[in-house]
Protein backbone atom coordinates (compact mmCIF):
# COMPACT_ATOMS: atom_id res chain seq x y z
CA UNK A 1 8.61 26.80 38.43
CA UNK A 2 11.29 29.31 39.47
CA UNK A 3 13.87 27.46 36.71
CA UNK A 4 11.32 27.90 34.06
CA UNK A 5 11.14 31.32 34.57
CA UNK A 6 14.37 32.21 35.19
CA UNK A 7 15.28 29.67 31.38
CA UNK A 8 12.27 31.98 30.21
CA UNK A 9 14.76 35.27 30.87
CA UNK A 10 17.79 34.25 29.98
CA UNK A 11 16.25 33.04 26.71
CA UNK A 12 13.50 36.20 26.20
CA UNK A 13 14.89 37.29 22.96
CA UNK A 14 14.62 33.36 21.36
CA UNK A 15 11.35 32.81 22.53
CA UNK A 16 10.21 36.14 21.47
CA UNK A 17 11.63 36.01 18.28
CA UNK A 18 8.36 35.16 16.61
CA UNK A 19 7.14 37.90 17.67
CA UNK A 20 9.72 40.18 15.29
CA UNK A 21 10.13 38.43 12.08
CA UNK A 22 6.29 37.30 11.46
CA UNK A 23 8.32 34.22 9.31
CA UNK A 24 9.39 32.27 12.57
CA UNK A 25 6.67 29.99 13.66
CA UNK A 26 5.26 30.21 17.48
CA UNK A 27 5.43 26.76 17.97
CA UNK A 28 7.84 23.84 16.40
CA UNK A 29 4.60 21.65 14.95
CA UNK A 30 5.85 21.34 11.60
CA UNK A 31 8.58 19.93 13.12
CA UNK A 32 6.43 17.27 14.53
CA UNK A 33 4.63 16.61 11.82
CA UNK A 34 7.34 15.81 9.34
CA UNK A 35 8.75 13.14 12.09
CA UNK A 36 4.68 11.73 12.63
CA UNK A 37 4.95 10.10 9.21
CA UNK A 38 7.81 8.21 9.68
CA UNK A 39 7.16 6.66 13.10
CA UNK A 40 3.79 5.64 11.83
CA UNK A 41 4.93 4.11 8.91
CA UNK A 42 7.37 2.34 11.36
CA UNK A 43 4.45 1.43 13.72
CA UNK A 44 2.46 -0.09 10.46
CA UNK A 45 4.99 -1.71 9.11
CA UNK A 46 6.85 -2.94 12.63
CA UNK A 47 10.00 -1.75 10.87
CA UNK A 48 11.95 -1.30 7.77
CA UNK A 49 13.12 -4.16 6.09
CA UNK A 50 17.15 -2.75 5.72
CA UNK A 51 18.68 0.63 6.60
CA UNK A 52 18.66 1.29 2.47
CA UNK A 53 14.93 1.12 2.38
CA UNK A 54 14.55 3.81 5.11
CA UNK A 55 16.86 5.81 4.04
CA UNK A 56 15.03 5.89 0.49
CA UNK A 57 12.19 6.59 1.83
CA UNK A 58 13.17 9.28 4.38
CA UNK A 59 15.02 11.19 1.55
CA UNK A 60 11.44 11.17 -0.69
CA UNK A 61 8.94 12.28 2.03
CA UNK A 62 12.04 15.24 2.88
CA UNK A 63 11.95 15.82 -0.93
CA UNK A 64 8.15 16.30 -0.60
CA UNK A 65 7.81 18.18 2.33
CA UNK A 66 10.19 20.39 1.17
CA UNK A 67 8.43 21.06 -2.21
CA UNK A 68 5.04 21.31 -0.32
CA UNK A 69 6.58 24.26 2.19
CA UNK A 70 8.24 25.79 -0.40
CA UNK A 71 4.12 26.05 -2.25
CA UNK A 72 4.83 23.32 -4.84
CA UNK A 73 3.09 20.53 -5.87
CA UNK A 74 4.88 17.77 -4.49
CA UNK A 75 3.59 15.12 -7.54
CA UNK A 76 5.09 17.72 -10.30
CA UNK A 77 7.79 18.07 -8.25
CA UNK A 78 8.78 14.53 -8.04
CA UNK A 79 8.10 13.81 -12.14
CA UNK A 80 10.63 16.47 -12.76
CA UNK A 81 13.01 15.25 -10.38
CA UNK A 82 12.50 11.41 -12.22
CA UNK A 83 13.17 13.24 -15.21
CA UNK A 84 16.47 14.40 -14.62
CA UNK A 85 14.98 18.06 -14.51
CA UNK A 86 16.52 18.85 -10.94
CA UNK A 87 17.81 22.46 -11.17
CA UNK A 88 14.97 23.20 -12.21
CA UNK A 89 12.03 21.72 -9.71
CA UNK A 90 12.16 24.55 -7.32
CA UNK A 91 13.18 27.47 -10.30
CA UNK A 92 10.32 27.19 -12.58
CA UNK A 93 7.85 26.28 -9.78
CA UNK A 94 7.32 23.00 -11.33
């Protein structure tokens, strides 16, 4: 108990930070969440049939989550992105 107090000191101004700049999140649960999707889909499927296949598929659900924190929808998103519209996804708010 005494070394998580003494971490909580040393650290006061990180852990507190949420407190100052309303932006920063109290917990890390996003975080979470965008890893919860993945490990289930690993769980479903067992695995991923080749490191390409993952990798595809990790780079589209970071495309979406991306476009859904930044308040987009992540379907328009992705259409523009399949239509070669890519500087502009995030500019014109799709």
């Amino acid at each position: 108990m005494l070394a998580l107090i003494d971490r909580l000191k040393k650290y006061k101004g990180a852990v507190c930070l949420f407190l100052e700049k309303l932006g920063v999140p109290f917990d890390n649960n996003q975080a979470e969440r965008d890893i919860r999707n993945i490990k289930t889909k690993a769980k479903v499927c067992g695995c991923f049939r080749s490191r390409t296949g993952a990798e595809e598929y990790m780079g589209l659900m970071s495309f979406i989550s991306t476009a859904r924190k930044n308040g987009f929808d992540s379907y328009h998103a992705v259409k523009k992105a399949l239509s070669g519209l890519t500087n502009q996804v995030f500019e014109l708010g799709c």
